[in-house]
Every structure is written in C-alpha cells, then in structure tokens.
C-alpha atoms as a PDB file:
ATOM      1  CA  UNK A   1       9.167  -6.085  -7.977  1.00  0.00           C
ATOM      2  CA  UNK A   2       9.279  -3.425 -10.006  1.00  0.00           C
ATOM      3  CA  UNK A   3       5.959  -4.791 -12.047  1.00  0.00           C
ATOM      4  CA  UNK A   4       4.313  -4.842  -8.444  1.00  0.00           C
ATOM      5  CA  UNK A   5       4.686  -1.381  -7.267  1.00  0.00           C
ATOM      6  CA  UNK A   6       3.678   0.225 -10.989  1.00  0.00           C
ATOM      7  CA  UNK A   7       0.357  -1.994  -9.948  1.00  0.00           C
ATOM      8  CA  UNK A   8       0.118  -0.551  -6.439  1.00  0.00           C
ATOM      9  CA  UNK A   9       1.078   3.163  -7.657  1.00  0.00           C
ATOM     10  CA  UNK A  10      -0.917   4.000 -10.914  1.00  0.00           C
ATOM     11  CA  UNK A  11      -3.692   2.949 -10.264  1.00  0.00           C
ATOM     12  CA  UNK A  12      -3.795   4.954  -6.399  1.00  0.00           C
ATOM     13  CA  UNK A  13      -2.908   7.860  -8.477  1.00  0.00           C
ATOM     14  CA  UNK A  14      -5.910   7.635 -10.734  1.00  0.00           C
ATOM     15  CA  UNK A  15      -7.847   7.402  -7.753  1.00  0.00           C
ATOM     16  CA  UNK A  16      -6.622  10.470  -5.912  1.00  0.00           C
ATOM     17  CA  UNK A  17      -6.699  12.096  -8.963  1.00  0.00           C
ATOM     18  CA  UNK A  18     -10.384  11.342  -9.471  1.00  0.00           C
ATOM     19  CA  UNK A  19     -11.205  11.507  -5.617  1.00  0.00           C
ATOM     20  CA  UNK A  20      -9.624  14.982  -5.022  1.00  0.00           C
ATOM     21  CA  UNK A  21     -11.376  16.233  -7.982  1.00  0.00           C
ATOM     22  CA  UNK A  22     -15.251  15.121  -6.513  1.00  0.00           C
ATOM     23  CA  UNK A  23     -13.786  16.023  -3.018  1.00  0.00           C
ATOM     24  CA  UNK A  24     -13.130  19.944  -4.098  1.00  0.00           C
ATOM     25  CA  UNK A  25     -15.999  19.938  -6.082  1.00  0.00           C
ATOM     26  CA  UNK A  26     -18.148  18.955  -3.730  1.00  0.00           C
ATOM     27  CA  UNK A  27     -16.612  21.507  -0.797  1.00  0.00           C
ATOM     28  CA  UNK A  28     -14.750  24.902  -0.908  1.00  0.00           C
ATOM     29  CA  UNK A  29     -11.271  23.750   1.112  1.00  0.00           C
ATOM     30  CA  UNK A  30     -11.346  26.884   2.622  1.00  0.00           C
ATOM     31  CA  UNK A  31     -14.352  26.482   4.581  1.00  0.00           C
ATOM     32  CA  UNK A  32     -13.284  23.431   6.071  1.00  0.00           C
ATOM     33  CA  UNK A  33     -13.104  24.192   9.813  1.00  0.00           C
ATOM     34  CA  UNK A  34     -11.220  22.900  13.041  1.00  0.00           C
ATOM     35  CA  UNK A  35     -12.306  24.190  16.146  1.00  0.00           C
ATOM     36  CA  UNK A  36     -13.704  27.046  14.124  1.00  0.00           C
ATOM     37  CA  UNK A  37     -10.036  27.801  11.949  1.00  0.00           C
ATOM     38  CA  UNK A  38      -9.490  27.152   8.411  1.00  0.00           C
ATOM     39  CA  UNK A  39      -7.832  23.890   8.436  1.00  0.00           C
ATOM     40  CA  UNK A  40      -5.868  25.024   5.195  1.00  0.00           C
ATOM     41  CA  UNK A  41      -5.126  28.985   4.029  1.00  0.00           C
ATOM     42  CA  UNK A  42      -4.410  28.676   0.954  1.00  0.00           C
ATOM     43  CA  UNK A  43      -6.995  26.208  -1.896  1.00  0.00           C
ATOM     44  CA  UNK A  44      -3.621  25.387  -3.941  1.00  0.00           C
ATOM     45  CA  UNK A  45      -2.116  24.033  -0.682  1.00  0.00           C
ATOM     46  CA  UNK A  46      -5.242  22.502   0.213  1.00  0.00           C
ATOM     47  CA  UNK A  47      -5.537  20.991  -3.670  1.00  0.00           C
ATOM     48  CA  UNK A  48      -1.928  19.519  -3.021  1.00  0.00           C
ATOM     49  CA  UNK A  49      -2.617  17.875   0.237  1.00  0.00           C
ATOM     50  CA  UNK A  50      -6.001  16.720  -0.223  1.00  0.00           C
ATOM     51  CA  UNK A  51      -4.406  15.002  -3.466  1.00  0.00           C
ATOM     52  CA  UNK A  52      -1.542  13.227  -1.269  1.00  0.00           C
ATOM     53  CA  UNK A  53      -4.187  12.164   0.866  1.00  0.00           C
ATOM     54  CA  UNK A  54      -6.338  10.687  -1.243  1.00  0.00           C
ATOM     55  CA  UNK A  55      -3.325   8.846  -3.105  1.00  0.00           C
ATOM     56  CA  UNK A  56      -2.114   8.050   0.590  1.00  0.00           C
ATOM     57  CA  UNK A  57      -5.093   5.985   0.575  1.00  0.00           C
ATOM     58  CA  UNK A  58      -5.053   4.551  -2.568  1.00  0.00           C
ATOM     59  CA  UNK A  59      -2.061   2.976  -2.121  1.00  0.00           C
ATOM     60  CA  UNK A  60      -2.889   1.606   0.961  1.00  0.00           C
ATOM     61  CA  UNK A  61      -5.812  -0.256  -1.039  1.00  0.00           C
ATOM     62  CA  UNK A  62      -3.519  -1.413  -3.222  1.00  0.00           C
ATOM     63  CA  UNK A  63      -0.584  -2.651  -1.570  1.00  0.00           C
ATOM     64  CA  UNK A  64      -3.010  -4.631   0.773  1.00  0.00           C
ATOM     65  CA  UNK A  65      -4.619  -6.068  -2.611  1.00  0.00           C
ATOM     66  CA  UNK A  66      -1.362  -7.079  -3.879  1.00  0.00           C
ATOM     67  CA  UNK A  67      -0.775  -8.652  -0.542  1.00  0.00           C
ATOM     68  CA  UNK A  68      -3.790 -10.537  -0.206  1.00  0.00           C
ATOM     69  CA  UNK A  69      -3.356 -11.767  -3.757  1.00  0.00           C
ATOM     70  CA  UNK A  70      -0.350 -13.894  -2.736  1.00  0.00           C
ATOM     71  CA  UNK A  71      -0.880 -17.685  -3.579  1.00  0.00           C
ATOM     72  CA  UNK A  72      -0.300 -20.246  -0.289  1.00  0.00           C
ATOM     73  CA  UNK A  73       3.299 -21.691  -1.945  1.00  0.00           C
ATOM     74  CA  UNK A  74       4.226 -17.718  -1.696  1.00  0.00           C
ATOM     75  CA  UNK A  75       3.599 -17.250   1.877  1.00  0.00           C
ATOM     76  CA  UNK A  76       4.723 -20.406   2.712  1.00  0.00           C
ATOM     77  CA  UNK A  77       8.031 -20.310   1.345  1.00  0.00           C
ATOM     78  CA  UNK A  78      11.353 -20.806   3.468  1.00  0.00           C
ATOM     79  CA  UNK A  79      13.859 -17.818   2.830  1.00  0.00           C
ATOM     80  CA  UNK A  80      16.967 -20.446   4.235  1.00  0.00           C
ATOM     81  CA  UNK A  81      18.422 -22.936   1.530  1.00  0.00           C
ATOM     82  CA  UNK A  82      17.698 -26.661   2.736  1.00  0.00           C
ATOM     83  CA  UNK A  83      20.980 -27.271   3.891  1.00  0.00           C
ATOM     84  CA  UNK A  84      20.570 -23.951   6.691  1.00  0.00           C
ATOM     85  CA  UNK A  85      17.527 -24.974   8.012  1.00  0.00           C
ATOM     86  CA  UNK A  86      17.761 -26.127  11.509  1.00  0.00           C
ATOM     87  CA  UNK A  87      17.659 -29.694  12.084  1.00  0.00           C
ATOM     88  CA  UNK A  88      13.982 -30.850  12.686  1.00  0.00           C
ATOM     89  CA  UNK A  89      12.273 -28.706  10.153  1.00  0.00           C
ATOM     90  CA  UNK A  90       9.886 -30.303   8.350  1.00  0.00           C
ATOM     91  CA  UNK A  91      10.919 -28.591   5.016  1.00  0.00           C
ATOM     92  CA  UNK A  92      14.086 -29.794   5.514  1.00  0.00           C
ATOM     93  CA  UNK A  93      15.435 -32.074   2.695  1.00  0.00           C
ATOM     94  CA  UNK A  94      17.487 -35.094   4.201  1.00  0.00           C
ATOM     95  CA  UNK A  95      20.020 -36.740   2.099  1.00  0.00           C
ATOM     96  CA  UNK A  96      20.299 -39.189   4.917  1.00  0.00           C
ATOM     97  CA  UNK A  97      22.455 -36.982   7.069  1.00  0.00           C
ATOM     98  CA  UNK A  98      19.975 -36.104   8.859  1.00  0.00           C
ATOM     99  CA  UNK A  99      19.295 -37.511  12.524  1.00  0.00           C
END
C-alpha cells in the first residue's frame, strides 16, 4: 500500500513542480482576472496554490493509472472467505455441504 501511494505521490509532485514553474513563467499571477479582480493578491500565495493545483491534478492522473493498472484476478476478487459466501455463489467452494 504504502509502495502504491509513493507511486501516485512523487511522481504528481514532479509534475506540479514542473507545471507551476511553465505556468508562472508563462503568466504574471497577478494579472489573472475574474470578473475584472485579481483572482490572487499576493504572487507567493498565488505560487502556493497554483502548485497544490497542479499536484491536485497530478495525483488524480496517477491514482487513476494505478487503478486502471489492476490485473482481472484483482478486481475480481471476493473480500468474504469461502465458507461466508452466501449459498449459490459461484465462487463458492463446496466440500459437499453445499445444497
């Protein structure tokens, strides 16, 4: 588990790292405008959230990478031991006690 989300969470935060650095670059985050206000006063502030966002993101890629990545017997597992599964279940093991 552990091993999983160090895959889903450094590589994100390479990503917002790189992304918020070509974002504020590319565009003073001061002169980004809503409904002709500054969105954000302060460029620190701006830095910070821009860099949450992007990793925000990031994550989201990755988790849903890591999810698709799951093999068929993964997805398809039972979380109930044999004997708990309801009778009629077709991945239930019968020991011939089963009707």
């Amino acid at each position: 588990m552990m091993q999983r989300l160090i895959h889903i969470l450094w590589p994100s935060f390479i990503v917002a790292g790189l992304a918020d650095i070509v974002f504020t670059s590319l565009f003073d985050p001061l002169e980004v405008m809503y409904r002709g206000e500054a969105l954000i006063e302060h460029r620190v502030a701006a830095y910070t959230v821009g860099f949450f966002v992007f990793w925000m993101l990031g994550i989201a890629s990755s988790a849903l990478t890591c999810y698709f990545q799951r093999g068929a017997d993964e997805i398809n597992r039972c979380p109930l031991k044999p004997a708990q599964r309801p009778k009629g279940c077709p991945k239930r093991e019968c020991d011939g006690g089963c009707d």
